[in-house]
Protein backbone atom coordinates (compact mmCIF):
# COMPACT_ATOMS: atom_id res chain seq x y z
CA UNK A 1 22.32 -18.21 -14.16
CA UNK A 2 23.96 -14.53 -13.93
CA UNK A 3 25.17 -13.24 -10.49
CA UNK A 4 22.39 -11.02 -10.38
CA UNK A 5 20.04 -13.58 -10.72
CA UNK A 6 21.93 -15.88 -7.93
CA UNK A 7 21.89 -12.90 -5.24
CA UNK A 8 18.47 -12.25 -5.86
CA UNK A 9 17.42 -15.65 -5.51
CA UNK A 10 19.44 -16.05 -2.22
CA UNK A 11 18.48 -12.58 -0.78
CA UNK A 12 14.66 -13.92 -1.68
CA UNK A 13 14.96 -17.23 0.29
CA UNK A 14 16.79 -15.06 3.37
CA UNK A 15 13.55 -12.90 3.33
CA UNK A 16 11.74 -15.88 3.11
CA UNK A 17 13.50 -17.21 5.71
CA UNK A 18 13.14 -14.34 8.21
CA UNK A 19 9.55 -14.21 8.01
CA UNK A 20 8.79 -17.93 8.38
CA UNK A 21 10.93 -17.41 11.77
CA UNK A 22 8.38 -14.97 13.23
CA UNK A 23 9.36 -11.42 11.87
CA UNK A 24 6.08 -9.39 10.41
CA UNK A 25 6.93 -8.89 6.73
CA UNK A 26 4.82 -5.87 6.83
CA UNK A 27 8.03 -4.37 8.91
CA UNK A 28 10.72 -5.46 6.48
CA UNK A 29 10.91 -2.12 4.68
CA UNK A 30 10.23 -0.03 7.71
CA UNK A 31 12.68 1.89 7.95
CA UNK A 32 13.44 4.49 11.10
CA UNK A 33 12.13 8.22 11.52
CA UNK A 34 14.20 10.96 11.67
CA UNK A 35 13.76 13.29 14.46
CA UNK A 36 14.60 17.18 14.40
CA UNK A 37 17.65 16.75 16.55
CA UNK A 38 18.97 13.95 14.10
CA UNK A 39 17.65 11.07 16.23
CA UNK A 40 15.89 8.68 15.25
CA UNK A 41 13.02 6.42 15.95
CA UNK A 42 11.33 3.03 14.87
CA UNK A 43 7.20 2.57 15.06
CA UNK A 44 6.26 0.58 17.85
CA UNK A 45 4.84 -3.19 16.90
CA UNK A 46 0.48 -3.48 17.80
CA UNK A 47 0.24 -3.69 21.76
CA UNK A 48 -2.00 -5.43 24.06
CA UNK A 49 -5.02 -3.09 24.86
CA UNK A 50 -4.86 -1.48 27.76
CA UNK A 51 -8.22 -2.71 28.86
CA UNK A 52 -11.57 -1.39 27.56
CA UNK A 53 -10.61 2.11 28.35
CA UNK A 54 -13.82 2.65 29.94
CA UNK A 55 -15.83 5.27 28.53
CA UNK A 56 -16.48 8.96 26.93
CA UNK A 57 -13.50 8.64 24.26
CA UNK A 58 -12.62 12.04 22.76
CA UNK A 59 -14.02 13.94 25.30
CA UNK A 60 -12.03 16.10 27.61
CA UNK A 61 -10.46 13.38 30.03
CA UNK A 62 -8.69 16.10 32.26
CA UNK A 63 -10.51 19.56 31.80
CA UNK A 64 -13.61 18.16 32.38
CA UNK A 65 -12.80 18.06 35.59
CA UNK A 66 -12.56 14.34 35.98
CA UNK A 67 -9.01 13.13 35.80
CA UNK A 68 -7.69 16.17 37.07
CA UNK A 69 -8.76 17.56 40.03
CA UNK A 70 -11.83 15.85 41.29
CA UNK A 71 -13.69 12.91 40.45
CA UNK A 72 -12.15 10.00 38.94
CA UNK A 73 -8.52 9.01 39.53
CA UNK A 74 -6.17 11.65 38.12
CA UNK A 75 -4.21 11.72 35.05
CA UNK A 76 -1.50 13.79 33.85
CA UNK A 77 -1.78 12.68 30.01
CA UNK A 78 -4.75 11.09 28.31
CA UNK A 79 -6.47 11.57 24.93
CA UNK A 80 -7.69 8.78 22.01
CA UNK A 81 -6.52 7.62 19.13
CA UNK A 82 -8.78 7.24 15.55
CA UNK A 83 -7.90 5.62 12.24
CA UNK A 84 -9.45 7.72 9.26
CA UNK A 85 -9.46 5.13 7.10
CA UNK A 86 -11.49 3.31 9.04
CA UNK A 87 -14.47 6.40 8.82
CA UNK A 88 -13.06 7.60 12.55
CA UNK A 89 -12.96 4.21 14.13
CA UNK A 90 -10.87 4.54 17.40
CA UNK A 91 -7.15 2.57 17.73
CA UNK A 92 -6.91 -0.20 20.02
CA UNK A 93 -3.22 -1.17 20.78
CA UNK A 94 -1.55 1.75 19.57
CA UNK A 95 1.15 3.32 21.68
CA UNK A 96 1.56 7.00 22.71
CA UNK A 97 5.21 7.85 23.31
CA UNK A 98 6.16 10.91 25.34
CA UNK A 99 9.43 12.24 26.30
CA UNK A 100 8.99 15.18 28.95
CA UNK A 101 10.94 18.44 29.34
CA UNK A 102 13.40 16.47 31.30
CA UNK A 103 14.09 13.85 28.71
CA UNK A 104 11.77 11.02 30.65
CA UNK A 105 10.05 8.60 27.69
CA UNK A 106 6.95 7.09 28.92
CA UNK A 107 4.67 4.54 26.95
CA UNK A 108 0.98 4.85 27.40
CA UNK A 109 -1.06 1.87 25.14
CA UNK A 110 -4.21 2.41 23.79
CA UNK A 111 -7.17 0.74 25.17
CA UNK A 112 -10.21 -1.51 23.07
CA UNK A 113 -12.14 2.17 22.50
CA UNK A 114 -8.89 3.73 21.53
CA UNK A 115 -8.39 6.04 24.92
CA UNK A 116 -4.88 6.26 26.64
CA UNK A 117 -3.98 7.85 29.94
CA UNK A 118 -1.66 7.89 32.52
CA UNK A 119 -0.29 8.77 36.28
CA UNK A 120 2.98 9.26 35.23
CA UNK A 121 4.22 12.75 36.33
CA UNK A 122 5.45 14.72 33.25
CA UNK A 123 7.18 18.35 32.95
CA UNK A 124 6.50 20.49 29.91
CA UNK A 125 6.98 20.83 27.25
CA UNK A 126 5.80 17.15 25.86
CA UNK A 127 7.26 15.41 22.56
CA UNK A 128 4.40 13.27 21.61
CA UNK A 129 4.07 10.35 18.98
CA UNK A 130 1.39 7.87 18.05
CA UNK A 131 2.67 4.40 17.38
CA UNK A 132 1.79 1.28 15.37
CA UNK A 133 3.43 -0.51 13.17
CA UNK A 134 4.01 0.36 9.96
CA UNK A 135 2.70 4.14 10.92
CA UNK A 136 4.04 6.23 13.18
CA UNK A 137 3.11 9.85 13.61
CA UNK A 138 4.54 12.99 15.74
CA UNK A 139 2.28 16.01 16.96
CA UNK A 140 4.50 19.16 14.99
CA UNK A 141 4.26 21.27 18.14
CA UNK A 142 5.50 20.77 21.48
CA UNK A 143 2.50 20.16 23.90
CA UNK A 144 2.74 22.72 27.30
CA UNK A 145 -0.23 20.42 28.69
CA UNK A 146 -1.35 16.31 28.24
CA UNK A 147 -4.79 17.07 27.69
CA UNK A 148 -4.96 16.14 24.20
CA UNK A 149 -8.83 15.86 23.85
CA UNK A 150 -9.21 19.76 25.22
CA UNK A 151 -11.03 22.23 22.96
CA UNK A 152 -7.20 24.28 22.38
CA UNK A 153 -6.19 20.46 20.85
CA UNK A 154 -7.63 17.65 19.45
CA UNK A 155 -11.56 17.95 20.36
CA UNK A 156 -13.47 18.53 16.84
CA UNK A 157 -13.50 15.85 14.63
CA UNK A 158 -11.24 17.34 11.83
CA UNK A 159 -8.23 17.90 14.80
CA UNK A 160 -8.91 14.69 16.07
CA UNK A 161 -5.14 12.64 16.80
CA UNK A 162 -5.03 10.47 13.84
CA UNK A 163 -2.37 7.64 13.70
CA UNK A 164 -3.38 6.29 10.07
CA UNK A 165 -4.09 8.63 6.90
């Protein structure tokens, strides 16, 4: 047998290996993002949904007038996640990263009907990025306000936030 065919055989039972020890081969050949600054990131593994998520996904959660100033409780980012492939199915267990103006990260998860949201208090401008393993997708423009559903973002259904293409 030829060296080549030795490491390959070895490298193939340490892959082998790996995965029967719990790693998800679908993330052996992710590989990190590379942010504008030079940073970069890794997609974040399928979460626990974040309950049910309640109701009226892609609708305005904090224009509308109920997560913001009156009505239900109030949010200070909230939106929902769809999977195109999937004819505009919403995301359960994806996670929303945002890093604030002031360099805070906070993790919202996606509920069963694909809506996130939280309380957190946030300062413009947002960096925001949908997350689940293997996909992982930024916005291209910094968001001045976490109302992602509003008619200036992602209300129609072409501009919805898609995390899978």
């Amino acid at each position: 047998m030829s060296s080549r065919g030795l490491f390959a055989g070895v490298l193939c039972t340490v892959a082998l290996a790996w995965c029967a020890l719990g790693c998800d081969p679908g993330s052996i050949n992710d590989g990190p993002l590379t942010l504008d600054d030079g940073g970069t990131f890794i997609c974040v593994p399928e979460t626990a949904p974040a309950g049910d998520g309640h109701h009226n996904e892609g609708q305005a959660c904090l224009t509308s007038g109920c997560h913001r100033n009156s009505g239900g409780p109030a949010f200070t980012v909230a939106g929902t996640v769809y999977d195109i492939k999937k004819n505009g199915l919403t995301v359960p267990g994806a996670t929303i990263v945002v890093i604030d103006g002031d360099g805070k990260e906070v993790r919202i998860p996606t509920a069963q009907n694909g809506n996130f949201w939280t309380s957190e208090p946030v300062s413009p401008p947002l960096y925001v990025r949908a997350s689940q393993c293997p996909n992982d997708r930024r916005m291209v423009s910094l968001s001045q306000d976490g109302d992602c559903n509003a008619g200036q973002c992602h209300s129609a259904a072409e501009d919805r936030i898609f995390l899978y293409e």
